[in-house]
Protein backbone atom coordinates (compact mmCIF):
# COMPACT_ATOMS: atom_id res chain seq x y z
CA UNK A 1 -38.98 15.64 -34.34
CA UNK A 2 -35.49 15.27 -35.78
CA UNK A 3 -34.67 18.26 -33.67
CA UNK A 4 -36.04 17.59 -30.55
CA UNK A 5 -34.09 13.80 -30.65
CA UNK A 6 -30.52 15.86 -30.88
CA UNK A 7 -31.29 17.97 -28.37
CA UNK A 8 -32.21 15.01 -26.21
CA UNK A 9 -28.91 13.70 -27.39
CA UNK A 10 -26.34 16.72 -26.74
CA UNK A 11 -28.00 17.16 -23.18
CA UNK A 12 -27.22 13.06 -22.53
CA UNK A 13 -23.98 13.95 -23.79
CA UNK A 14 -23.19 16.96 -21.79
CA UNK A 15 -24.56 14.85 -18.40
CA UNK A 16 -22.34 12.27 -19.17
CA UNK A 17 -19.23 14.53 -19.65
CA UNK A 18 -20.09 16.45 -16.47
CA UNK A 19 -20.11 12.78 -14.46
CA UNK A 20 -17.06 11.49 -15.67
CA UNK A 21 -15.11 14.69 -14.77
CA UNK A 22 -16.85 15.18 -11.80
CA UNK A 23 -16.16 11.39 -10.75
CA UNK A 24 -12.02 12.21 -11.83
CA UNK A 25 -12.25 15.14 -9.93
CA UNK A 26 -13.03 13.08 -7.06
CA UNK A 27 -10.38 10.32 -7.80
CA UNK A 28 -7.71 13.10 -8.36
CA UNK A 29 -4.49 12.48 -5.98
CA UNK A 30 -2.82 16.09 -5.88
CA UNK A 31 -4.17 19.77 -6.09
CA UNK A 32 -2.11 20.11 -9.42
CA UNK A 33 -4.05 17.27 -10.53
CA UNK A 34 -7.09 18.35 -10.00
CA UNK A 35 -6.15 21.73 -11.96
CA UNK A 36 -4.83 20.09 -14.61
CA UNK A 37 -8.31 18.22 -14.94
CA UNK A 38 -10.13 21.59 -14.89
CA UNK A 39 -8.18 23.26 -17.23
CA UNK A 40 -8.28 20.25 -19.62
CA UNK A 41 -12.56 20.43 -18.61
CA UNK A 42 -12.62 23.71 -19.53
CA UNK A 43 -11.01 23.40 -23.17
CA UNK A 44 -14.10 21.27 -23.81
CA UNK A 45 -16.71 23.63 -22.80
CA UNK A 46 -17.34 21.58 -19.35
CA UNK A 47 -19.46 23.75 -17.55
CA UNK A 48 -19.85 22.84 -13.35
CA UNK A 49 -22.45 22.83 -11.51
């Protein structure tokens, strides 16, 4: 059971990181913005979808 709640957890967390650079993404003002977001994303294992 133990297992099955931290895998529930990590996929919550993933979701929520995906969102929040997603929503950034969106707010970003300049092309060298939004690659500097990316790279930073992709340093933390963000994976898009």
């Amino acid at each position: 059971m133990n297992s099955v709640t931290s895998t529930w957890r990590q996929r919550r967390q993933a979701a929520r990181t995906r969102r929040a650079i997603d929503a950034a993404l969106a707010r970003s003002s300049s092309p060298a913005m939004r690659d500097e977001l990316l790279t930073m994303a992709g340093a933390t294992s963000y994976v898009r979808r």
